[in-house]
C-alpha atoms as a PDB file:
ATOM      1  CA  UNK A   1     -82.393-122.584 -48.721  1.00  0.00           C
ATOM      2  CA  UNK A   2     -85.759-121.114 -49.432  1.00  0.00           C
ATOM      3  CA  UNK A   3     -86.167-117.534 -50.949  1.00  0.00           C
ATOM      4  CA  UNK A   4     -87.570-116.464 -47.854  1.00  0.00           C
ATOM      5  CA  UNK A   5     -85.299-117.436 -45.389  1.00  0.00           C
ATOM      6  CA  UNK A   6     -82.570-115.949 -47.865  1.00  0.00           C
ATOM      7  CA  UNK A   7     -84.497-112.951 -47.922  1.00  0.00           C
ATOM      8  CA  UNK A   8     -84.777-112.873 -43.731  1.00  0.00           C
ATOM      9  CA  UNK A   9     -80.783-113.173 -43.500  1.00  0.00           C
ATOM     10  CA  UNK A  10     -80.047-110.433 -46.036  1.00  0.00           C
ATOM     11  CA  UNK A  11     -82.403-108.243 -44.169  1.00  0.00           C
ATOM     12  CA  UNK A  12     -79.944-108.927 -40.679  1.00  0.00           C
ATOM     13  CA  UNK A  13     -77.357-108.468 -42.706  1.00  0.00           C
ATOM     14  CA  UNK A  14     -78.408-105.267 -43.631  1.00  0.00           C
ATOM     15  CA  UNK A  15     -79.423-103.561 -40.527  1.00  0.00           C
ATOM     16  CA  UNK A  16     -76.431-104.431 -39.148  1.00  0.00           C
ATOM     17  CA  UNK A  17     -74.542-102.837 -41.555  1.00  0.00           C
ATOM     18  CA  UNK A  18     -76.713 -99.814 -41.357  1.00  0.00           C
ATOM     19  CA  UNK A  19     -75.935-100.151 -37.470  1.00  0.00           C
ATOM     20  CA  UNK A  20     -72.060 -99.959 -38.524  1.00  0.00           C
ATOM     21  CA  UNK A  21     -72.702 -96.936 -41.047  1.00  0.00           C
ATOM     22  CA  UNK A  22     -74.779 -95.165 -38.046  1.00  0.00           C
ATOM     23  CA  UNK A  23     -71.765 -95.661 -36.073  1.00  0.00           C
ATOM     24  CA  UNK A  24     -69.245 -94.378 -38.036  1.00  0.00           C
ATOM     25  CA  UNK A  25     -70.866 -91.111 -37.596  1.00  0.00           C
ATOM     26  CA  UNK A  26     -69.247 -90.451 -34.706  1.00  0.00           C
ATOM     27  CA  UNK A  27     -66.166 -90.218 -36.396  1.00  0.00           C
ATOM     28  CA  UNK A  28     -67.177 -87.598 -38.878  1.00  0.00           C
ATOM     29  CA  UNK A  29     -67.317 -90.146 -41.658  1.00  0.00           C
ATOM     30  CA  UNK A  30     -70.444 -90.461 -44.097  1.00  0.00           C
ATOM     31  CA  UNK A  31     -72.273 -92.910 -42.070  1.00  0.00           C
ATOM     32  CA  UNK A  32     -76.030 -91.779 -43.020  1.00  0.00           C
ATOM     33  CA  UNK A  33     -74.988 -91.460 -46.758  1.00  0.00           C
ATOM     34  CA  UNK A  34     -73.936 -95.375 -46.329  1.00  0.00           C
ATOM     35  CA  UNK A  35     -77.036 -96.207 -44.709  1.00  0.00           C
ATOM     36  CA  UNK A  36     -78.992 -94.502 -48.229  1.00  0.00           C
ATOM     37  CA  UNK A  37     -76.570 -96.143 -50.538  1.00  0.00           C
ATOM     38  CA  UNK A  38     -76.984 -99.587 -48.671  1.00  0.00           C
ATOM     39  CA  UNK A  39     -80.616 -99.124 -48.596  1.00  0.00           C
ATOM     40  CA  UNK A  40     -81.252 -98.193 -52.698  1.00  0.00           C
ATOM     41  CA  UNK A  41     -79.341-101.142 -53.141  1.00  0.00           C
ATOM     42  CA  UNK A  42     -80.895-103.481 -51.265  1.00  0.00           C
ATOM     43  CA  UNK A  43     -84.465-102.107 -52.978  1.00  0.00           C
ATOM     44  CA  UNK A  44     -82.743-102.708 -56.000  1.00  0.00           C
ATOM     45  CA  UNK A  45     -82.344-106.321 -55.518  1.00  0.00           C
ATOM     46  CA  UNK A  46     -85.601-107.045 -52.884  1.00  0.00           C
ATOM     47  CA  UNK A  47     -88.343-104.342 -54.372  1.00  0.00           C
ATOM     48  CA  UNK A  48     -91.409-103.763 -52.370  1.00  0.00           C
ATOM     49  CA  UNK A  49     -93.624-107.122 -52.915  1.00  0.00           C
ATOM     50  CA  UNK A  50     -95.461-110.107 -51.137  1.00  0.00           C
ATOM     51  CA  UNK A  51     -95.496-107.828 -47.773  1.00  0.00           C
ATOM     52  CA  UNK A  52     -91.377-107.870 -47.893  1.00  0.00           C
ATOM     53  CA  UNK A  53     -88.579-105.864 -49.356  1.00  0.00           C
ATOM     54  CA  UNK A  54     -88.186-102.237 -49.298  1.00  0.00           C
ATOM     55  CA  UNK A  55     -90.372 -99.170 -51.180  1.00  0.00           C
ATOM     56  CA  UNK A  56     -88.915 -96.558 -52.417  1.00  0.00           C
ATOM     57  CA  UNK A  57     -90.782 -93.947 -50.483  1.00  0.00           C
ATOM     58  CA  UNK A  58     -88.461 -95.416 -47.500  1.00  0.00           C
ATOM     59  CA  UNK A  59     -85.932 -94.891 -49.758  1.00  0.00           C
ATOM     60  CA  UNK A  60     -86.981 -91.316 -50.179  1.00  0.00           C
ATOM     61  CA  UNK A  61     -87.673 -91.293 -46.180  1.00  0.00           C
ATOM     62  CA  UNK A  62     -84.225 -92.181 -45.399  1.00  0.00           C
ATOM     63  CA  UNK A  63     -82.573 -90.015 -47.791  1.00  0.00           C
ATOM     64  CA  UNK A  64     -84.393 -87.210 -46.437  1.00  0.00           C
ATOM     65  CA  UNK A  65     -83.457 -87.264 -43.386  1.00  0.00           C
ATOM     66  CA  UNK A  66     -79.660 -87.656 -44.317  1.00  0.00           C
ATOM     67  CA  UNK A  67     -80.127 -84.669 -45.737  1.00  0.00           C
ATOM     68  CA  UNK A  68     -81.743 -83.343 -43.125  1.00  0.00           C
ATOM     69  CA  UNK A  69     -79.009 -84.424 -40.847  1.00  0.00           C
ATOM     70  CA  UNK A  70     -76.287 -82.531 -42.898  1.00  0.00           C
ATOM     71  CA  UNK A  71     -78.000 -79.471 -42.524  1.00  0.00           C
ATOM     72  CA  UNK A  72     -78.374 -79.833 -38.743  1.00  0.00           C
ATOM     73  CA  UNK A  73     -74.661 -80.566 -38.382  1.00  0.00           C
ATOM     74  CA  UNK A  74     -73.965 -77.663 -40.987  1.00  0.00           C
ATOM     75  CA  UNK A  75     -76.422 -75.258 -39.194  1.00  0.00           C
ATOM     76  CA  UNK A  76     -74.483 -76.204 -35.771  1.00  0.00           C
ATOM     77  CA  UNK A  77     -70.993 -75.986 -37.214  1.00  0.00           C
ATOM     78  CA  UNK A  78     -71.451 -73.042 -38.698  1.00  0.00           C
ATOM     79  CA  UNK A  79     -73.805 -71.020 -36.514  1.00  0.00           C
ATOM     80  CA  UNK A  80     -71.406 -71.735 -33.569  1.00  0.00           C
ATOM     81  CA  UNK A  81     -67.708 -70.406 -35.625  1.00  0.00           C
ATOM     82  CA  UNK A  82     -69.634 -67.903 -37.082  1.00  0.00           C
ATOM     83  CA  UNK A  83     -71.194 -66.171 -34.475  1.00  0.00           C
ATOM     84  CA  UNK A  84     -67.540 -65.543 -32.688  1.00  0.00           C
ATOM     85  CA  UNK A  85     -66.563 -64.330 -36.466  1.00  0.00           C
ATOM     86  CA  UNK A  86     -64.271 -66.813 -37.860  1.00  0.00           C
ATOM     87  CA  UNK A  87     -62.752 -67.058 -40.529  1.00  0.00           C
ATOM     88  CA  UNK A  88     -62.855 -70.150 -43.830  1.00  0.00           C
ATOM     89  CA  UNK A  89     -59.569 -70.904 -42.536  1.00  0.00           C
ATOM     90  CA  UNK A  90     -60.432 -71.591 -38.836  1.00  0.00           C
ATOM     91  CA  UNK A  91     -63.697 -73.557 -40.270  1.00  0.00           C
ATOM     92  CA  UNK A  92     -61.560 -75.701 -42.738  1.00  0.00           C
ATOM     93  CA  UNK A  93     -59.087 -76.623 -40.050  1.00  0.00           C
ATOM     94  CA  UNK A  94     -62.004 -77.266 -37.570  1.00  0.00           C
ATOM     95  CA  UNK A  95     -63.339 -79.579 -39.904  1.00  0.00           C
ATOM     96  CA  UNK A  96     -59.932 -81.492 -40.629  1.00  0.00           C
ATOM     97  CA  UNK A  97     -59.197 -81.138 -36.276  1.00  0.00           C
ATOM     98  CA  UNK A  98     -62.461 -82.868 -36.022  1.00  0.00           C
ATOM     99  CA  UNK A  99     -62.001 -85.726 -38.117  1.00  0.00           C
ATOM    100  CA  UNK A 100     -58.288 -86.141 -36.580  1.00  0.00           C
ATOM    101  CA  UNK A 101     -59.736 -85.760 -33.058  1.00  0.00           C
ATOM    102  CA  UNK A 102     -62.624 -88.491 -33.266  1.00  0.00           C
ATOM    103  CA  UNK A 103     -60.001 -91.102 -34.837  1.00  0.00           C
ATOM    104  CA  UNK A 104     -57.550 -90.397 -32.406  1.00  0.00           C
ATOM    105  CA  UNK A 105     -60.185 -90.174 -29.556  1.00  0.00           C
ATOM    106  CA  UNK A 106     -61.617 -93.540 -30.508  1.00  0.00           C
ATOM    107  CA  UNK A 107     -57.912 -95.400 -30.027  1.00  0.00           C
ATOM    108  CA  UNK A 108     -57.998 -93.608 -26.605  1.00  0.00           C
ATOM    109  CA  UNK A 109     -60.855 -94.764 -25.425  1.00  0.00           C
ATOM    110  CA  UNK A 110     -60.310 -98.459 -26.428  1.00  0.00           C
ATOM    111  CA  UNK A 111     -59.464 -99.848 -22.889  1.00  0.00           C
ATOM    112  CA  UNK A 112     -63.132 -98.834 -21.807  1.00  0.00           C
ATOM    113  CA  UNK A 113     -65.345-101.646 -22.973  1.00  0.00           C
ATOM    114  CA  UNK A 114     -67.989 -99.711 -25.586  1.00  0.00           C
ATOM    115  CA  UNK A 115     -68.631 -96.674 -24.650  1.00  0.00           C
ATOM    116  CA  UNK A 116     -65.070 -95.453 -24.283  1.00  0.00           C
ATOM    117  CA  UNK A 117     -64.495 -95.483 -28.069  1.00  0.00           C
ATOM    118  CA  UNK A 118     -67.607 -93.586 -28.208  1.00  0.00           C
ATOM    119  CA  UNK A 119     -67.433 -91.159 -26.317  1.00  0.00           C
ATOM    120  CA  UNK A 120     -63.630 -90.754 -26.818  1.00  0.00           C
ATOM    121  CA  UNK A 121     -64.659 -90.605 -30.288  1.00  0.00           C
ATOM    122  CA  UNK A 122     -66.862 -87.578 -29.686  1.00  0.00           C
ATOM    123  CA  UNK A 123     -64.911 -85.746 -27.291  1.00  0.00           C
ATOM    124  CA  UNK A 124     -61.675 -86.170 -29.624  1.00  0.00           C
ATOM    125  CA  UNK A 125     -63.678 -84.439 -32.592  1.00  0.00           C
ATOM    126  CA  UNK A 126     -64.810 -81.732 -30.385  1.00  0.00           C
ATOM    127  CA  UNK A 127     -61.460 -81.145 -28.610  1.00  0.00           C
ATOM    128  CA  UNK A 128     -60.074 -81.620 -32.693  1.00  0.00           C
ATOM    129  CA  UNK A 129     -62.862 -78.628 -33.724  1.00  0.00           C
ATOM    130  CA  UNK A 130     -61.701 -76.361 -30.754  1.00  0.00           C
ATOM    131  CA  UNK A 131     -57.449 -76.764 -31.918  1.00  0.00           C
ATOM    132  CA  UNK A 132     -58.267 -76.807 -35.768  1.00  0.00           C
ATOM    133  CA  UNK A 133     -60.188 -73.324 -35.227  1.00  0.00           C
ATOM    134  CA  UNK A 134     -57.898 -71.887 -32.830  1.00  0.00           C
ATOM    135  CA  UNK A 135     -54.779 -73.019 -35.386  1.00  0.00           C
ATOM    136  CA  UNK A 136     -56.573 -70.785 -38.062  1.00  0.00           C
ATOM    137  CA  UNK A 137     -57.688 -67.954 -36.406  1.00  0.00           C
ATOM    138  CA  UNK A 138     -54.418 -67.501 -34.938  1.00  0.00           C
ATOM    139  CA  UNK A 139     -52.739 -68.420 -38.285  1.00  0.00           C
ATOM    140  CA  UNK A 140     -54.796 -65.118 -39.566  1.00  0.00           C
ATOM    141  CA  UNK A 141     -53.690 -62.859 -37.420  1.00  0.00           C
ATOM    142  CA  UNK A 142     -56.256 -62.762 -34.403  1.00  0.00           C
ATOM    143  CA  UNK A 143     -55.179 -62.210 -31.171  1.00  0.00           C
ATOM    144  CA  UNK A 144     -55.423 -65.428 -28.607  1.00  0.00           C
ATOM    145  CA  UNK A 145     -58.778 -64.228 -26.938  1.00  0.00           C
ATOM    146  CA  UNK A 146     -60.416 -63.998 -30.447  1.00  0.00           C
ATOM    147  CA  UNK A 147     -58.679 -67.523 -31.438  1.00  0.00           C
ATOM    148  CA  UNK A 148     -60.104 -68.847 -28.341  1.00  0.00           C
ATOM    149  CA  UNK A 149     -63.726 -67.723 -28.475  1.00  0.00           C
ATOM    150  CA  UNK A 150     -63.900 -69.160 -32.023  1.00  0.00           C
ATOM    151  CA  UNK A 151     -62.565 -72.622 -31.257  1.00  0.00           C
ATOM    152  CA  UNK A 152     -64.716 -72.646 -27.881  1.00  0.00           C
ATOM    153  CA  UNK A 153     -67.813 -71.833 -30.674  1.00  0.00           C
ATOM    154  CA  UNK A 154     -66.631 -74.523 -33.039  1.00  0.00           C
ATOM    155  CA  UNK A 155     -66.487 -77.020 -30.219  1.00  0.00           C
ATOM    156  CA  UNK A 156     -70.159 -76.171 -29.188  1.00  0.00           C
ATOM    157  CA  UNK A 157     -71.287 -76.594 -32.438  1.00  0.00           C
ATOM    158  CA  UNK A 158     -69.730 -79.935 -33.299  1.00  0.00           C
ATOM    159  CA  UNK A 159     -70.955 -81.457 -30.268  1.00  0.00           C
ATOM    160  CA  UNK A 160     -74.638 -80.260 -31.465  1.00  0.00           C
ATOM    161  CA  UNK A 161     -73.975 -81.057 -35.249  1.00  0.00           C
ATOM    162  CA  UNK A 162     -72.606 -84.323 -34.186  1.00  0.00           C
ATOM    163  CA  UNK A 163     -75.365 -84.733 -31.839  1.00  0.00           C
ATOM    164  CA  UNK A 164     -78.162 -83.886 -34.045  1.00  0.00           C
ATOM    165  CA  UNK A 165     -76.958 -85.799 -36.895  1.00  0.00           C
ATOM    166  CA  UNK A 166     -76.823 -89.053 -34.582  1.00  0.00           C
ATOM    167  CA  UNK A 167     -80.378 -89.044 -33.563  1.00  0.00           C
ATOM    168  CA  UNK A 168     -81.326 -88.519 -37.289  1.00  0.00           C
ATOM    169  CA  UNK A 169     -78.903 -91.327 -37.843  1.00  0.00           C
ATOM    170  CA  UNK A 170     -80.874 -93.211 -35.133  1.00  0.00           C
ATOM    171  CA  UNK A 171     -84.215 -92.265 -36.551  1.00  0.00           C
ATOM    172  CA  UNK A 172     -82.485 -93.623 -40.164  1.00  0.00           C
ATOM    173  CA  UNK A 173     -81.723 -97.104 -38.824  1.00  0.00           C
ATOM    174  CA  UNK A 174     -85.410 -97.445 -37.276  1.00  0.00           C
ATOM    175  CA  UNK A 175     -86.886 -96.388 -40.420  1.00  0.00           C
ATOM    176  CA  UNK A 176     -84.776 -99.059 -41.763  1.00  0.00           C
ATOM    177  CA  UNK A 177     -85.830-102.165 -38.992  1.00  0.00           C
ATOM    178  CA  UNK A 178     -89.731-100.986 -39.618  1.00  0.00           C
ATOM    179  CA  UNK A 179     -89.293-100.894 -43.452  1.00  0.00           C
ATOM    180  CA  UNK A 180     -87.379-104.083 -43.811  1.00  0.00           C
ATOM    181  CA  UNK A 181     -89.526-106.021 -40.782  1.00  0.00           C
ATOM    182  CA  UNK A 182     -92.921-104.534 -40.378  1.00  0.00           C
ATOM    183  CA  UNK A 183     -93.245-103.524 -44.081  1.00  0.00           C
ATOM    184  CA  UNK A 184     -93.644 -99.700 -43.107  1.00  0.00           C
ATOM    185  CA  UNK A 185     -93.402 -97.544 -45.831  1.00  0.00           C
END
């Protein structure tokens, strides 16, 4: 097999694993930090030459806008618990609810072809947010009307973190395509 057509498989290969890492987003797992790692290594080993390969300033592109994803789901998360006034507990708990939620919302929704996983997968880690918050507000001391308006915040804000960070995502993996089959950037 030619160098070129091993070069055209690896680059498949590797937007559909940054399709995978994209995906595991929705259930609050590192997926845009995947996509970077996947995508310094594959410079690594097919460098920007011959109109093929990946630059590093997509490299740099990409990992910019992971980070700019983590602080739209950060500004989200916490603009949304923090404005009702909760506490580090109730945020912690959100965070661990959330992950919980989108795992177990994603084995839900597996008897709806697709999108059930996905959207149970969402749903879950907003529902997970909303318990985890209300579990430590109410665990300080707040009364049930407090507990409430700070898990009702932390839902809100997951949904637009989680939101947020998967159109970045989305804007990651066609960074990636152009990159890898255009020779953008």
């Amino acid at each position: 097999m030619s160098s070129e057509v091993i070069y055209w498989i690896w680059s498949a290969v590797l937007v559909l694993c940054v399709v995978a890492a994209w995906f595991a987003t929705l259930f609050s797992l590192p997926g845009n930090w995947v996509m970077v790692l996947l995508i310094v290594v594959f410079a690594m080993f097919y460098p920007e030459a011959d109109g093929r390969g990946v630059g590093w300033l997509a490299v740099a592109v990409i990992a910019g806008l992971a980070v700019f994803g983590e602080l739209v789901e950060f500004a989200a998360g916490v603009a949304g618990a923090a404005k009702e006034g909760g506490s580090r507990r109730g945020m912690l708990l959100a965070i661990v609810g959330t992950v919980v939620g989108s795992i177990l919302g994603a084995i839900v929704g597996v008897p709806i072809p697709i999108v059930g996983p996905i959207i149970a997968a969402v749903g879950g880690g907003a529902l997970g947010a909303f318990v985890g918050a209300y579990a430590g507000e109410t665990w300080k001391g707040k009364t049930s009307a407090e507990s409430i308006a700070v898990g009702k915040a932390a839902l809100i804000g997951r949904l637009l973190g989680t939101m947020g960070k998967l159109i970045i995502g989305a804007m990651m993996v066609v960074v990636t395509a152009l990159a890898l089959f255009v020779g953008w950037l």
